[in-house]
C-alpha atoms as a PDB file:
ATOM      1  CA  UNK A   1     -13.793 -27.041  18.649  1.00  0.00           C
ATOM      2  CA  UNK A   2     -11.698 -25.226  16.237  1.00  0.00           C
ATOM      3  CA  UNK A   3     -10.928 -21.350  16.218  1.00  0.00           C
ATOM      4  CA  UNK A   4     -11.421 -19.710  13.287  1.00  0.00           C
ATOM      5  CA  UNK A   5      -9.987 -16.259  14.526  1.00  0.00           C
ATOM      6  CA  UNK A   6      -6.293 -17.141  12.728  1.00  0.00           C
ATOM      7  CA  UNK A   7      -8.266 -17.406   9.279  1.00  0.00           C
ATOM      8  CA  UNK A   8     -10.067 -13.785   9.640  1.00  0.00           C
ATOM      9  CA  UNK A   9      -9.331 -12.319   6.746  1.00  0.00           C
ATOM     10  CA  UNK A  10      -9.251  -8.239   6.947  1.00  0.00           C
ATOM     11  CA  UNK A  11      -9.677  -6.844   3.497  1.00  0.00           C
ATOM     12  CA  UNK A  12     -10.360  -3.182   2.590  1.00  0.00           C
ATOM     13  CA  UNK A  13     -11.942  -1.268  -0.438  1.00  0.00           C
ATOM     14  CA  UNK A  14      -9.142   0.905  -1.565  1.00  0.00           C
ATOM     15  CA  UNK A  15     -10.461   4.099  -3.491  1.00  0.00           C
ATOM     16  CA  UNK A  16      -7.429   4.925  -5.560  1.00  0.00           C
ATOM     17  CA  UNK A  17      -8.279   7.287  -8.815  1.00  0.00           C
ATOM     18  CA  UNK A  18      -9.225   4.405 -11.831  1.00  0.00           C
ATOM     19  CA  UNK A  19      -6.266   5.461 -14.012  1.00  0.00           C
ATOM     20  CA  UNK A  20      -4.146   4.615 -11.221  1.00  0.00           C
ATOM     21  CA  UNK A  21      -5.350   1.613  -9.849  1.00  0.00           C
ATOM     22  CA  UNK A  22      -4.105  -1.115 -12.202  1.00  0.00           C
ATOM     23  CA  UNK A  23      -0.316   0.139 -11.490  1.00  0.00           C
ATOM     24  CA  UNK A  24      -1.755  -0.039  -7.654  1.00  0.00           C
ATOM     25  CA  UNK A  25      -2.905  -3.420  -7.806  1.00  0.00           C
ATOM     26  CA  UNK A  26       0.476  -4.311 -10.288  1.00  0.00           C
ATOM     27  CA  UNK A  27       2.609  -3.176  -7.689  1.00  0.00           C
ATOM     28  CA  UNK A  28       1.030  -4.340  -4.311  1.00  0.00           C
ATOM     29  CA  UNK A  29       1.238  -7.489  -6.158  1.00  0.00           C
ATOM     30  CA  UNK A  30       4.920  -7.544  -6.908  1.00  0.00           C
ATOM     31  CA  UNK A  31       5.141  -7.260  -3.273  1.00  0.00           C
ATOM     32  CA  UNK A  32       3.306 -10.038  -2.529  1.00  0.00           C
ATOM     33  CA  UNK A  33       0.009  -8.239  -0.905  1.00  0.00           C
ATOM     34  CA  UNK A  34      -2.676  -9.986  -1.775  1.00  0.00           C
ATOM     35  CA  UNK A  35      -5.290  -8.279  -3.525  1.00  0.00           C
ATOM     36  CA  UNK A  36      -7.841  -8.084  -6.096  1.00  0.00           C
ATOM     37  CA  UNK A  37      -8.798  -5.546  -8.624  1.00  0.00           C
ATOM     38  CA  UNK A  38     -11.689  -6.899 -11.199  1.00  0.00           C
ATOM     39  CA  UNK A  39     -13.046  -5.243 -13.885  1.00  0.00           C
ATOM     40  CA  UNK A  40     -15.183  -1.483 -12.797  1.00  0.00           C
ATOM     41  CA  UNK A  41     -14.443  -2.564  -8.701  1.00  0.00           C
ATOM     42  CA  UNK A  42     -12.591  -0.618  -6.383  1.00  0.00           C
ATOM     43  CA  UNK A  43      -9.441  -2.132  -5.568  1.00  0.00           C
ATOM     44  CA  UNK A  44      -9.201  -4.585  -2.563  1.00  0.00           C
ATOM     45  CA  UNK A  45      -6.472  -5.347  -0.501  1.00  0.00           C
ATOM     46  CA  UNK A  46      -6.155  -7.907   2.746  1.00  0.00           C
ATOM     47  CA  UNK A  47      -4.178  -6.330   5.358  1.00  0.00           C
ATOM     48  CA  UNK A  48      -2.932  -9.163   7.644  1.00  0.00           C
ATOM     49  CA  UNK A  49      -0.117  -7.873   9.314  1.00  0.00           C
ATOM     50  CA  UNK A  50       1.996  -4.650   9.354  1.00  0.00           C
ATOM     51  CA  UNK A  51       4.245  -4.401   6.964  1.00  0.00           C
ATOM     52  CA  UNK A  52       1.373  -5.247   4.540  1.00  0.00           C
ATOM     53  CA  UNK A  53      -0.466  -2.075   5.675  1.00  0.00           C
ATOM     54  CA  UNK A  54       2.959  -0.055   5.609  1.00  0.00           C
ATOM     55  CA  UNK A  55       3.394  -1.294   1.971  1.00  0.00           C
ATOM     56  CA  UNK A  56      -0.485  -0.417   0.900  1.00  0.00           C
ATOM     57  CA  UNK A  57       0.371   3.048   2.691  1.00  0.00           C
ATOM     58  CA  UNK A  58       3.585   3.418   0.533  1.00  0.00           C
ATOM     59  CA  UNK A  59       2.280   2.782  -2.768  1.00  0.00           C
ATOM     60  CA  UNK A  60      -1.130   4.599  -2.725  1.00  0.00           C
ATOM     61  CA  UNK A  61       1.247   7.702  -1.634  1.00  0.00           C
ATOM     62  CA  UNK A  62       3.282   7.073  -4.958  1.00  0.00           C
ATOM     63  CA  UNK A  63       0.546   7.411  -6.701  1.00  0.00           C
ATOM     64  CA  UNK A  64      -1.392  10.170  -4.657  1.00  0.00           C
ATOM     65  CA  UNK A  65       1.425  12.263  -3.383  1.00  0.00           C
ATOM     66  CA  UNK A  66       2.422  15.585  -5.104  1.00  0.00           C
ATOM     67  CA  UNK A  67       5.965  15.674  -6.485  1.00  0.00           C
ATOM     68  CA  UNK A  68       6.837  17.960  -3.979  1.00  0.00           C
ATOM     69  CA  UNK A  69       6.079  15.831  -1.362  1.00  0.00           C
ATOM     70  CA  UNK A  70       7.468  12.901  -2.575  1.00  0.00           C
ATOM     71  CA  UNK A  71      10.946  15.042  -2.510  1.00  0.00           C
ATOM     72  CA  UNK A  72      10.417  16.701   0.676  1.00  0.00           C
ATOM     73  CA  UNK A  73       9.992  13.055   2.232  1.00  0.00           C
ATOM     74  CA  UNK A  74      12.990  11.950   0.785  1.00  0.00           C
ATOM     75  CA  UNK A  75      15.094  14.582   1.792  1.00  0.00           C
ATOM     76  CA  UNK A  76      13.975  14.281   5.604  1.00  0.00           C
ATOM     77  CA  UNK A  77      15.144  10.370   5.306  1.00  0.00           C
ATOM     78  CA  UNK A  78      18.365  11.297   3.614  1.00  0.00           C
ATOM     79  CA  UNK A  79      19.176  14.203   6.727  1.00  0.00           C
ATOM     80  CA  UNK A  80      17.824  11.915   9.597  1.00  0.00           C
ATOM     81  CA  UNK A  81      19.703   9.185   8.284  1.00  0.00           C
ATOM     82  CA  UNK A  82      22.963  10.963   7.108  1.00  0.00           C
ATOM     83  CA  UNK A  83      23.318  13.357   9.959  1.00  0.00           C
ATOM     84  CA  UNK A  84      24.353  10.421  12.427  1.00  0.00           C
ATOM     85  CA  UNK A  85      27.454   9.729  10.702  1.00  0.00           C
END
């Protein structure tokens, strides 16, 4: 008998605001994440491992985080990385 678990396929609905969610979709698919985004659908994305979810995670926050917070995470990774040297 075959297994079919290695073939689930996890996909989520991604809300993402609709202005935003062609550059979502462009992107996730640069990265090789497979996903779909047809015409007045939510976006949807298969998560099959973790770095896929890390990269979904990543993007949307490009597009959803505030300036401010985009900086403020950047500086923390400069000082946690730069302060071992």
């Amino acid at each position: 008998m075959k297994s079919y678990s290695s073939e689930i396929e996890i996909k989520h609905l991604v809300e993402v605001n609709w202005v935003d969610r062609w550059q979502v979709y462009q992107r996730l698919e640069e990265l090789d994440v497979p996903c779909s985004c047809a015409a007045n659908q939510p976006l949807k994305v298969e998560i099959s491992n973790p770095t896929a979810a890390v990269q979904l995670w990543s993007v949307v926050r490009r597009f959803t985080a505030s300036r401010q917070d985009q900086i403020w995470t950047l500086e923390c990774c400069w000082k946690s990385r730069y302060q071992q040297f």
